[in-house]
C-alpha atoms as a PDB file:
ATOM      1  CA  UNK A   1     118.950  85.236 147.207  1.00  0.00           C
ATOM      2  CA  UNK A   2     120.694  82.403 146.108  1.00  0.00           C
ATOM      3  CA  UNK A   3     122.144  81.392 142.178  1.00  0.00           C
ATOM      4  CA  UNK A   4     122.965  77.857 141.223  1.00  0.00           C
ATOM      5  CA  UNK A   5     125.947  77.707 138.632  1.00  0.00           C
ATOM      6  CA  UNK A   6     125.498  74.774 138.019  1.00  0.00           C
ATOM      7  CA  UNK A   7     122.096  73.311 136.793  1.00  0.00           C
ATOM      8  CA  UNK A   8     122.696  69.322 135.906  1.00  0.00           C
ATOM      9  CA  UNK A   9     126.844  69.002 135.562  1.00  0.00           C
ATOM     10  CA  UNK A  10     128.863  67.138 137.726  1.00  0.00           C
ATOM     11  CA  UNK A  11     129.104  68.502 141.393  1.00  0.00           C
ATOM     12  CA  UNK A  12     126.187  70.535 141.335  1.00  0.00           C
ATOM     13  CA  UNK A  13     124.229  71.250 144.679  1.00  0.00           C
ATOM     14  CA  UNK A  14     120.902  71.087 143.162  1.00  0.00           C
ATOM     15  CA  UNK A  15     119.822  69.586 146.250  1.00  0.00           C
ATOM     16  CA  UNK A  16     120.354  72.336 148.491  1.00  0.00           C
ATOM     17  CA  UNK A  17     117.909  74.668 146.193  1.00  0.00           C
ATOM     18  CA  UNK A  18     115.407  71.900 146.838  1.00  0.00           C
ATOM     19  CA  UNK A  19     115.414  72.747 150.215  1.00  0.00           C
ATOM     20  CA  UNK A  20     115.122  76.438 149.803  1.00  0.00           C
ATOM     21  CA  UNK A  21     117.340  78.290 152.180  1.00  0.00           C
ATOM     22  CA  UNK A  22     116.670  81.438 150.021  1.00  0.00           C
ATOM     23  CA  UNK A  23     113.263  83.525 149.259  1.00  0.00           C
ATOM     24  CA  UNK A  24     114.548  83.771 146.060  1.00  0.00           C
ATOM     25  CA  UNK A  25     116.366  81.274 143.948  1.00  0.00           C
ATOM     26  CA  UNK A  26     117.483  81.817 140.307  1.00  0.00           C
ATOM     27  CA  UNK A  27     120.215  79.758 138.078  1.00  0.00           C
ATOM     28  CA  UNK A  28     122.151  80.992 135.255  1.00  0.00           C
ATOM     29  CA  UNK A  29     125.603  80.084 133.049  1.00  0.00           C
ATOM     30  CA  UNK A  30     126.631  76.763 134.064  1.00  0.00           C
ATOM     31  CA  UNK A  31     123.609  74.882 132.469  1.00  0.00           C
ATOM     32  CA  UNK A  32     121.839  75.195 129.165  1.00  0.00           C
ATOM     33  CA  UNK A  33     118.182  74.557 130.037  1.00  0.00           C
ATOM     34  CA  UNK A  34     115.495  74.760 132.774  1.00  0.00           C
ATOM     35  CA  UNK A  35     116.682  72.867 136.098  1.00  0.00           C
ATOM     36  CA  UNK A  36     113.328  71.329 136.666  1.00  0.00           C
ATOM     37  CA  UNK A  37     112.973  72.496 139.797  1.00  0.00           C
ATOM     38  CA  UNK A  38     109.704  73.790 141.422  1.00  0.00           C
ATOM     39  CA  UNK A  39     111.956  75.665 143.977  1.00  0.00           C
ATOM     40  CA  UNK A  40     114.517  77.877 141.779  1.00  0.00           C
ATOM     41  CA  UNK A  41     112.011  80.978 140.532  1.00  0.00           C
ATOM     42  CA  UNK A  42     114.385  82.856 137.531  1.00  0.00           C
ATOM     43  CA  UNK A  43     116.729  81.709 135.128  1.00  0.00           C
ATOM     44  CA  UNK A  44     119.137  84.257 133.387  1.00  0.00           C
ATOM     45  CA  UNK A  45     118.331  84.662 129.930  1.00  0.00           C
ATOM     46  CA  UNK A  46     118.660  87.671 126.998  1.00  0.00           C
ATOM     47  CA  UNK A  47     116.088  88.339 123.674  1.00  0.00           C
ATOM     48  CA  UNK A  48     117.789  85.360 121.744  1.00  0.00           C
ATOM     49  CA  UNK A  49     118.494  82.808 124.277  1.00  0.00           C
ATOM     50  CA  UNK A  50     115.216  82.503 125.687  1.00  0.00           C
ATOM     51  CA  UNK A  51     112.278  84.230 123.244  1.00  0.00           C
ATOM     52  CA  UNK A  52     109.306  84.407 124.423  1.00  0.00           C
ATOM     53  CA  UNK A  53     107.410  81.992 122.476  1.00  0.00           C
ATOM     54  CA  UNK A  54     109.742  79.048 124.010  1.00  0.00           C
ATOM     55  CA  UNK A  55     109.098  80.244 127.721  1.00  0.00           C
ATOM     56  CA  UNK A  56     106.822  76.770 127.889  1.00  0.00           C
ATOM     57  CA  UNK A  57     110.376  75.474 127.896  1.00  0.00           C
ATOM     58  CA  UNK A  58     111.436  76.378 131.567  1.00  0.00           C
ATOM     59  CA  UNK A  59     110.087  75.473 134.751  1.00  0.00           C
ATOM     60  CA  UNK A  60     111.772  78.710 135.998  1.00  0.00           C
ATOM     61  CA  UNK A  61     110.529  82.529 135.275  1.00  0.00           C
ATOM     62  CA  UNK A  62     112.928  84.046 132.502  1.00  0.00           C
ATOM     63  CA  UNK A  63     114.482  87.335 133.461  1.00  0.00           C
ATOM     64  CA  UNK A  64     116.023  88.636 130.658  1.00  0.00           C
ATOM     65  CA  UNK A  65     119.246  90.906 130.378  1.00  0.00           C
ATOM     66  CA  UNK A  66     118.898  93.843 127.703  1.00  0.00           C
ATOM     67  CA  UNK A  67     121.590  92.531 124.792  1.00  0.00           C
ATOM     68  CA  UNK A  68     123.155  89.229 126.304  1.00  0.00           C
ATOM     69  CA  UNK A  69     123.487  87.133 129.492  1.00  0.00           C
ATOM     70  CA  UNK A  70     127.108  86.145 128.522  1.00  0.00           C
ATOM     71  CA  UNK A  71     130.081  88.252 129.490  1.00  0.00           C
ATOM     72  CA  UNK A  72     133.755  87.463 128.272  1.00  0.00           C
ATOM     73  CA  UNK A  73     137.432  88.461 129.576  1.00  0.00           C
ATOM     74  CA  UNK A  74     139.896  88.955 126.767  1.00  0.00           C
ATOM     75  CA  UNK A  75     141.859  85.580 126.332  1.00  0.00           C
ATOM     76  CA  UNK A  76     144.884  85.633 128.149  1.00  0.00           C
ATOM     77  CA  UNK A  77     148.559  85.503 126.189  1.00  0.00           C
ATOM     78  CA  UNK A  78     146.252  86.138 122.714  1.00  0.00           C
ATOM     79  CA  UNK A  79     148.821  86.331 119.621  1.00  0.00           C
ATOM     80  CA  UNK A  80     147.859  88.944 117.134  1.00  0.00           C
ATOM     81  CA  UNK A  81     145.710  88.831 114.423  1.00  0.00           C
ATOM     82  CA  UNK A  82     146.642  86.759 112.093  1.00  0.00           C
ATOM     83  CA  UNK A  83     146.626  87.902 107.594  1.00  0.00           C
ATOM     84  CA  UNK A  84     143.585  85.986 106.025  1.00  0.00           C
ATOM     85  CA  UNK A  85     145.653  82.544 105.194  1.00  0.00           C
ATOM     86  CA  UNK A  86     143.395  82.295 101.858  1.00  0.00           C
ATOM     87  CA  UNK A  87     145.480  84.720 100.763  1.00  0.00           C
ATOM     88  CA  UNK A  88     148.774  82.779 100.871  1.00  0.00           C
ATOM     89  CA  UNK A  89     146.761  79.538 100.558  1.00  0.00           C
ATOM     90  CA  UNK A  90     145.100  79.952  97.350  1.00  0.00           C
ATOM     91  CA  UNK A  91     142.049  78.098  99.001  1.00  0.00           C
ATOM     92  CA  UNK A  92     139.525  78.954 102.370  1.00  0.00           C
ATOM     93  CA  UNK A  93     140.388  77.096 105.312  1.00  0.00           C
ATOM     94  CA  UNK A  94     137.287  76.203 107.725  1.00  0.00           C
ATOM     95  CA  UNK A  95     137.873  75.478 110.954  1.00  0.00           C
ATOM     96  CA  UNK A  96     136.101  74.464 114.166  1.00  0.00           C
ATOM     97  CA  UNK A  97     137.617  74.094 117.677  1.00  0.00           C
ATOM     98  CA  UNK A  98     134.990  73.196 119.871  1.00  0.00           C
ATOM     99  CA  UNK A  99     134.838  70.007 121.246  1.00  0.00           C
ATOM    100  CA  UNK A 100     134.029  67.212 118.746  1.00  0.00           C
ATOM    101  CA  UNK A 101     131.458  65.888 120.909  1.00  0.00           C
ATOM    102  CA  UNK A 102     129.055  68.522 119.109  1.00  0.00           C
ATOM    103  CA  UNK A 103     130.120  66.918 115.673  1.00  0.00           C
ATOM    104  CA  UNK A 104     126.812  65.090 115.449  1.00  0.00           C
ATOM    105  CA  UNK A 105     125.801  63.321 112.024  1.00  0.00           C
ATOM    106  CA  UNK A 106     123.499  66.917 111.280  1.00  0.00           C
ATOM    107  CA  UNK A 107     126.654  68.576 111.394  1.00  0.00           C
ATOM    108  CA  UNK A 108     129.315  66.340 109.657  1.00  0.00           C
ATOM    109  CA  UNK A 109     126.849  65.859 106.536  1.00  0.00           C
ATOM    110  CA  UNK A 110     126.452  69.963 106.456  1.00  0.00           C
ATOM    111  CA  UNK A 111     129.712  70.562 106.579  1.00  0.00           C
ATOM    112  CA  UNK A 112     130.582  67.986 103.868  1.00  0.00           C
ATOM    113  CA  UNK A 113     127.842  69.722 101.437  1.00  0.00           C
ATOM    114  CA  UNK A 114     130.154  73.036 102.025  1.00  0.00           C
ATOM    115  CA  UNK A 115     133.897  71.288 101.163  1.00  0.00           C
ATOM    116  CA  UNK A 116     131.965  69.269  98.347  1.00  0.00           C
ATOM    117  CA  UNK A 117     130.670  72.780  97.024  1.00  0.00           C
ATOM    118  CA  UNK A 118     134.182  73.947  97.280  1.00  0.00           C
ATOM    119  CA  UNK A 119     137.116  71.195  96.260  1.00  0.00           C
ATOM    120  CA  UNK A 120     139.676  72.968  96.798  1.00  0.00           C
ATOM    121  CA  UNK A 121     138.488  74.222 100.755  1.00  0.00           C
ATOM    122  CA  UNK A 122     140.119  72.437 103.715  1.00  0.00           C
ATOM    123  CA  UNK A 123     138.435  71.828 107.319  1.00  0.00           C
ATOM    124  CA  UNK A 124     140.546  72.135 110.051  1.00  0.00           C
ATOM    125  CA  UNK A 125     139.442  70.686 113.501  1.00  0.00           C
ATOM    126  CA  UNK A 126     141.155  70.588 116.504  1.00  0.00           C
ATOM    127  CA  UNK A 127     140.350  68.825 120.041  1.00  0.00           C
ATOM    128  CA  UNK A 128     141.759  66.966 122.638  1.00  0.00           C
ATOM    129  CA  UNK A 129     140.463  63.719 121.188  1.00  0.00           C
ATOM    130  CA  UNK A 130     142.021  63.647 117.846  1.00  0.00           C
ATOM    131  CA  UNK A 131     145.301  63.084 119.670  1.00  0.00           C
ATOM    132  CA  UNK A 132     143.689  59.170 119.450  1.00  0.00           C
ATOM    133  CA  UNK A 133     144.636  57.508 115.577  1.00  0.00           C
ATOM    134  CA  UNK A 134     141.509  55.884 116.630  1.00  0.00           C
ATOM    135  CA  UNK A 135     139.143  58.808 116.759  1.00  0.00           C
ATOM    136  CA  UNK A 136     141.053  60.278 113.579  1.00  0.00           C
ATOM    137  CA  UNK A 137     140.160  57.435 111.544  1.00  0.00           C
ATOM    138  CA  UNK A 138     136.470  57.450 112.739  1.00  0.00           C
ATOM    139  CA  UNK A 139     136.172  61.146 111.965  1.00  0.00           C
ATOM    140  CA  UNK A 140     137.689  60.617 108.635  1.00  0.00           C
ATOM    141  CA  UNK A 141     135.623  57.653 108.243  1.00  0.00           C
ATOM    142  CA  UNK A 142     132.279  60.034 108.765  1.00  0.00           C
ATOM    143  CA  UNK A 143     133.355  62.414 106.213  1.00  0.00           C
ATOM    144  CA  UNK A 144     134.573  59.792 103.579  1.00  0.00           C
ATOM    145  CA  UNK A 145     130.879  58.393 103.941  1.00  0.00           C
ATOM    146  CA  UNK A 146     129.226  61.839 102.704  1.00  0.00           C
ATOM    147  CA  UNK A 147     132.090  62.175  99.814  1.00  0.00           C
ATOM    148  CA  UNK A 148     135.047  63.966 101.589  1.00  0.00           C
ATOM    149  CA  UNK A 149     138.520  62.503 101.245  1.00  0.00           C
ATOM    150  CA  UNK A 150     140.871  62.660 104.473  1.00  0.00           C
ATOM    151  CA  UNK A 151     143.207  64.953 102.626  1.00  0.00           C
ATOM    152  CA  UNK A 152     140.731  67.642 103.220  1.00  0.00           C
ATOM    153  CA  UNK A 153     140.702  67.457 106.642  1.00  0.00           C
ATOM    154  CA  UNK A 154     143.366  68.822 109.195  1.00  0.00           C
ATOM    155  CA  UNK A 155     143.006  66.699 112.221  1.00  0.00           C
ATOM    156  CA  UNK A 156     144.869  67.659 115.339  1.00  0.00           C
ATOM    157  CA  UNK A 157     144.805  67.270 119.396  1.00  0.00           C
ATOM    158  CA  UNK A 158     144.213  70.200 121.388  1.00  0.00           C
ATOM    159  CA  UNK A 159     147.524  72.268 122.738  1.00  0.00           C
ATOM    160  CA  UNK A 160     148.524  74.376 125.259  1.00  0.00           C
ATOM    161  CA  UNK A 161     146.005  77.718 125.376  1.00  0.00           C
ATOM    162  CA  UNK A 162     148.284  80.262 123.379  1.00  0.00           C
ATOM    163  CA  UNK A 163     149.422  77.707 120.782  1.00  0.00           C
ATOM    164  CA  UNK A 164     145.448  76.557 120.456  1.00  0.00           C
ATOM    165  CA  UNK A 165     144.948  80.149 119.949  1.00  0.00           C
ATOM    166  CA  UNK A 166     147.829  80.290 116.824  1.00  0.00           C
ATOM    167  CA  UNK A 167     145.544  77.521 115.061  1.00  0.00           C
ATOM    168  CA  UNK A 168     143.155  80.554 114.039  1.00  0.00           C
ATOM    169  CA  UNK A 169     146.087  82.271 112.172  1.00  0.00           C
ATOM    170  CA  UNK A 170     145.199  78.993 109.736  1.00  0.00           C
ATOM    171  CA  UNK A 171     141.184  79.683 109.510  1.00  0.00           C
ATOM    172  CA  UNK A 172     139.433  81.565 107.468  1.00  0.00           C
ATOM    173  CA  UNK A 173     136.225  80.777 108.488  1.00  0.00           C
ATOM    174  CA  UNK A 174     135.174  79.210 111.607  1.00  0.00           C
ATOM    175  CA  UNK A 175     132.154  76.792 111.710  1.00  0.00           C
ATOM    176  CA  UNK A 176     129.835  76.952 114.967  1.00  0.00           C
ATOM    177  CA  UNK A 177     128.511  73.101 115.549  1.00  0.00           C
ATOM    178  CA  UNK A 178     124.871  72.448 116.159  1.00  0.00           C
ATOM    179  CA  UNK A 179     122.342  72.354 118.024  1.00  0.00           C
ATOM    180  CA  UNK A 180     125.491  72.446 120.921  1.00  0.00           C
ATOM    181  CA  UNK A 181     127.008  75.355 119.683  1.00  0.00           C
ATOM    182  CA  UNK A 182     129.977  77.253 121.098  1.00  0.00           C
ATOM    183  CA  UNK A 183     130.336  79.439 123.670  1.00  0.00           C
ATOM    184  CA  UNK A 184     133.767  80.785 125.412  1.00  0.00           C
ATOM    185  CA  UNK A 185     135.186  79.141 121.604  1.00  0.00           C
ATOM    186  CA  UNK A 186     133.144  81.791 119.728  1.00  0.00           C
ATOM    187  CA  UNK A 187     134.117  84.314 121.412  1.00  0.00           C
ATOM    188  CA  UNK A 188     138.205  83.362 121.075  1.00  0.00           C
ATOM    189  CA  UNK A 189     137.485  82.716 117.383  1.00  0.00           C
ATOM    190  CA  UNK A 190     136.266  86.119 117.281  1.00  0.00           C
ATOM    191  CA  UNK A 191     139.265  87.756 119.209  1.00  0.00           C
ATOM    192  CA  UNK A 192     141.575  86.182 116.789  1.00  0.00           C
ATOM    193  CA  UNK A 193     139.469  88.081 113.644  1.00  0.00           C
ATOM    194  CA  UNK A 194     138.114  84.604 112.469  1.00  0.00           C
ATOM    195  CA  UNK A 195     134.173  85.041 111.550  1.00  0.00           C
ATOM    196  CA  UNK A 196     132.030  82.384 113.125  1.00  0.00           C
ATOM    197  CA  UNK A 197     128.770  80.786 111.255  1.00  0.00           C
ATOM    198  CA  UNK A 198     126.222  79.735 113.448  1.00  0.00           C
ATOM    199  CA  UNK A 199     122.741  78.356 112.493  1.00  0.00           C
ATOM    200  CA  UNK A 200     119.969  79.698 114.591  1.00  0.00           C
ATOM    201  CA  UNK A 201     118.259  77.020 116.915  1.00  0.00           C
ATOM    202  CA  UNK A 202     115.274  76.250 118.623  1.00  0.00           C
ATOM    203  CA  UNK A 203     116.326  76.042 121.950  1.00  0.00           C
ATOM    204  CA  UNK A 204     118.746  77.533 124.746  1.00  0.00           C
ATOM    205  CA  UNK A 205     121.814  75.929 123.744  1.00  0.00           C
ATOM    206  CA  UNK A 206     120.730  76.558 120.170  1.00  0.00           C
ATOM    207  CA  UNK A 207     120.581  80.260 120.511  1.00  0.00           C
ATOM    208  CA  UNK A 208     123.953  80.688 121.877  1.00  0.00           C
ATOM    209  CA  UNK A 209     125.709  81.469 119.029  1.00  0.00           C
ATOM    210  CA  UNK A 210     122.991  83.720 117.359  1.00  0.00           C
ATOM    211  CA  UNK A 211     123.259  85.672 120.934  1.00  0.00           C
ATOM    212  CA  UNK A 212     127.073  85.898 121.061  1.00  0.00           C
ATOM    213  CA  UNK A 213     127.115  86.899 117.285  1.00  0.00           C
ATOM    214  CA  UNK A 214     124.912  89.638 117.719  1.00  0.00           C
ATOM    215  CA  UNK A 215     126.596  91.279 120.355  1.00  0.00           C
ATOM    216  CA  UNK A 216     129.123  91.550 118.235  1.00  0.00           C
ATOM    217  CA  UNK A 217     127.360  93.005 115.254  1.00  0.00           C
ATOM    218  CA  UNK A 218     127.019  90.191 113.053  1.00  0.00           C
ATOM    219  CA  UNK A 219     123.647  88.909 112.182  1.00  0.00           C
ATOM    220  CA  UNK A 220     124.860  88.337 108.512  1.00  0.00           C
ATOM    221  CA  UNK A 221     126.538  85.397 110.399  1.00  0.00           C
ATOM    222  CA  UNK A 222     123.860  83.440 111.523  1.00  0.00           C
ATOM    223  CA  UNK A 223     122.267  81.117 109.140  1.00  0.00           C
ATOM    224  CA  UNK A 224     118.403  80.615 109.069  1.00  0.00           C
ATOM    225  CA  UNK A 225     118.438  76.605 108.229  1.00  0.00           C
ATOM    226  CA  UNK A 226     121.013  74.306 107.071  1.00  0.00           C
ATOM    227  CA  UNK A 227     120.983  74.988 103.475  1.00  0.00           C
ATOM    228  CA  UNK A 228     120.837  78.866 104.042  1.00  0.00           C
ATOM    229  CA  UNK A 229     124.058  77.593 106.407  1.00  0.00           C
ATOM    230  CA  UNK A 230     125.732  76.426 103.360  1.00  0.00           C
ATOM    231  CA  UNK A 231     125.206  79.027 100.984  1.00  0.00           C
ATOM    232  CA  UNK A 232     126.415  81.181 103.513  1.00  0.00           C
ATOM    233  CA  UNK A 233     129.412  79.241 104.786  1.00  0.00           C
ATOM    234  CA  UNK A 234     130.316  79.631 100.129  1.00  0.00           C
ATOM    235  CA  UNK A 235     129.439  83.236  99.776  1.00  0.00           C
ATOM    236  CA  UNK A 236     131.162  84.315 102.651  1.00  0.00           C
ATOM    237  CA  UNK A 237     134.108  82.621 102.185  1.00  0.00           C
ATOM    238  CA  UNK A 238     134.365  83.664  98.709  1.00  0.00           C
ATOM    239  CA  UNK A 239     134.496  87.420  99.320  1.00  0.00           C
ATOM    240  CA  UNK A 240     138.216  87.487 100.371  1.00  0.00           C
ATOM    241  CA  UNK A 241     138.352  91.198 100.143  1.00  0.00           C
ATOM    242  CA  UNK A 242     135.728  91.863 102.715  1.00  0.00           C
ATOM    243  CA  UNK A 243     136.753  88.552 104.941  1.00  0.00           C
ATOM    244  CA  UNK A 244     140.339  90.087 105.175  1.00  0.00           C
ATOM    245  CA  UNK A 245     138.439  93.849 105.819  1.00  0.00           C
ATOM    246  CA  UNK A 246     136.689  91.792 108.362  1.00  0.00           C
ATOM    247  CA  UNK A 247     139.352  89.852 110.067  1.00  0.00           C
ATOM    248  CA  UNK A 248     141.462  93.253 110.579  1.00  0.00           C
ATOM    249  CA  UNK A 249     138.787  94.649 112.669  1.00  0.00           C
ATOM    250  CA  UNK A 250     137.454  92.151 114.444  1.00  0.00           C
ATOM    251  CA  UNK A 251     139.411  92.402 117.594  1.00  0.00           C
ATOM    252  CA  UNK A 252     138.780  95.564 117.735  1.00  0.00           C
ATOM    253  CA  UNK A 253     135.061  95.608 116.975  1.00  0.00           C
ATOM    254  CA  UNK A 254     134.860  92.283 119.519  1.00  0.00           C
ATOM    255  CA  UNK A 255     136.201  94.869 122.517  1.00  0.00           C
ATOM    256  CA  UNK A 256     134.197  97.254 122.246  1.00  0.00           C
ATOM    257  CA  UNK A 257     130.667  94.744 121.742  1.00  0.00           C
ATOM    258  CA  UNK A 258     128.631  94.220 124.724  1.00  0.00           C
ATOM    259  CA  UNK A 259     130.393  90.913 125.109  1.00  0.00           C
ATOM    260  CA  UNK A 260     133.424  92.096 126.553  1.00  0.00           C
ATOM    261  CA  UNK A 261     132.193  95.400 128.448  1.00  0.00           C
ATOM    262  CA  UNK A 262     132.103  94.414 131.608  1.00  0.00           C
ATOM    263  CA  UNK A 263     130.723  97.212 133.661  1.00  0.00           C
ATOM    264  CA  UNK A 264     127.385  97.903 131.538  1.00  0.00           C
ATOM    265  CA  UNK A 265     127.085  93.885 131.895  1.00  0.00           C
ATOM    266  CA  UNK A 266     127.423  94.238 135.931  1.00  0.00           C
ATOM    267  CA  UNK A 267     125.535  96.872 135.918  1.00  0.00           C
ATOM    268  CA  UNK A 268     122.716  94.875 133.883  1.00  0.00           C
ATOM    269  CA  UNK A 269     123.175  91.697 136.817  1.00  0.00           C
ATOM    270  CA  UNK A 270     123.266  94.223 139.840  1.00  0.00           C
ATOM    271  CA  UNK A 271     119.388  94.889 138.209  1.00  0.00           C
ATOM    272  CA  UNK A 272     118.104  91.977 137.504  1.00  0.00           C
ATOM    273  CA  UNK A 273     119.276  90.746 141.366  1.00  0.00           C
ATOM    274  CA  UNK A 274     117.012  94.202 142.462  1.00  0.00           C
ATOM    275  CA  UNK A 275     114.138  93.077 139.872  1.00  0.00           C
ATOM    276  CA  UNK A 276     113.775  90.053 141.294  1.00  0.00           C
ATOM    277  CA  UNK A 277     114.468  91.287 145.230  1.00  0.00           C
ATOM    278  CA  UNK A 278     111.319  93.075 144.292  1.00  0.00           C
ATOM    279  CA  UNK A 279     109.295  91.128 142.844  1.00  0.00           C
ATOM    280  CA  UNK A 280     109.596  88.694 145.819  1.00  0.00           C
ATOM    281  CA  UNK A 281     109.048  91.804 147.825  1.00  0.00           C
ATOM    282  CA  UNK A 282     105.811  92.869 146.216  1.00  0.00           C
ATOM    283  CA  UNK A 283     103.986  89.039 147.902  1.00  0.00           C
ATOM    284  CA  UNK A 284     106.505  87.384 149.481  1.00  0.00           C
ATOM    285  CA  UNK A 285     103.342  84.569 150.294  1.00  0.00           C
ATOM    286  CA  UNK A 286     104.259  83.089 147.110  1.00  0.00           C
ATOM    287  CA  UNK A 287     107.015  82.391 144.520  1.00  0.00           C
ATOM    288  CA  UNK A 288     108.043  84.081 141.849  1.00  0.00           C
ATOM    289  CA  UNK A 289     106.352  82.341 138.818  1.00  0.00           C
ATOM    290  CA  UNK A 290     103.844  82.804 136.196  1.00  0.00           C
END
């Protein structure tokens, strides 16, 4: 067997798979969508990430793990949990820290509707970009244009991995992008007992945050379409009692999800390597694929 890591990014060895060293080929984590490729039989999928009425999506066979095909490590040097800020604040703080390529004009215009709903609410974001007045000024430009004034937004670079962690002790709320929504950030914001919203997609990359959120128990958390995304982003928000019930837990409940057990998630891999050993096994005259 061979797995590509890889799929489309920069340095992959997509090439190599064309040439098919290996009976059986698969790909999985590094790339959000089908390869392409004739020669690469399985790609790594779960229930959410790849349903089976988007199959006609992939080139490849989906093999699909039993709750999620993402596992996480703990984030190193993680501060502790944070109280809700609203509660000091006298207002919700949203926040996103993915990276603001995934702001799109979808998202920015969503995200006003909730902080117009809301005056008093705040959106922090925070990326490597925003260290450039440049970018600042374009981002507050964008938000200006759907009726949000720049003293509404917190706009700041990226820092160091602990201190990016702190920034959480100043959300109450975290808002997943879309359709790129976040991945190894979800699962961070989670750690730190900061919610995530996602909006459920309809495709790979659009899944991933309905996946990672319910592994973790939280499919009041994913939003059906953008005004159900709103309403929920309000009503959430606005139940400080049970966000501050939620955000106590949260670590906890995170470590003990499927996302972070990694031995039931090995052993899940270690059978879907067999399963498809096998299937190859059963004719090995021909590939792998429907």
């Amino acid at each position: 067997m061979l797995v590509d890591l890889a799929g489309h990014t920069e340095h992959n060895r997509l090439p190599v798979f064309a040439r098919r060293p290996a009976p059986v080929q698969a790909t999985w984590l590094g790339y959000f969508a089908t390869t392409g490729l004739r020669e690469i039989d399985w790609k790594i999928g779960d229930p959410w990430v790849t349903p089976t009425e988007e199959e006609a999506h992939f080139t490849e066979r989906i093999w699909r793990m039993p709750v999620c095909c993402y596992c996480f490590a703990p984030p190193v040097d993680a501060p502790p949990v944070a109280e809700l800020p609203s509660r000091a604040n006298g207002y919700v703080t949203y926040g996103c820290l993915n990276n603001l390529a995934k702001l799109n004009d979808g998202v920015v215009e969503t995200w006003a509707r909730v902080l117009r709903a809301d005056p008093d609410a705040r959106l922090l974001l925070k990326s490597r970009p925003l260290r450039s007045e440049e970018v600042v000024d374009r981002v507050r430009r964008r938000f200006a244009h759907h009726g949000v004034g720049a003293e509404r937004l917190l706009l700041e670079s990226a820092d160091h991995y602990p201190r990016h962690l702190e920034a959480y002790a100043r959300v109450d709320v975290a808002l997943d992008p879309f359709p790129y929504t976040g991945g190894a950030t979800t699962t961070e914001s989670l750690w730190m007992g900061v919610p995530v919203l996602t909006l459920r997609g309809d495709r790979y990359i659009g899944h991933q945050g309905e996946t990672l959120l319910r592994a973790a128990a939280l499919p009041d958390w994913i939003a059906t379409d953008q005004d159900d995304y709103v309403r929920k982003a309000l009503q959430l928000a606005a139940d400080r009692e049970g966000l501050a019930r939620l955000r106590a837990g949260l670590r906890a409940r995170t470590a003990s999800s499927p996302l972070f057990d990694a031995r039931r998630f090995a052993r899940d891999l270690e059978a879907a390597w067999r399963g498809m050993w096998a299937a190859w096994c059963d004719d090995p005259r021909i590939r792998t694929r429907p």
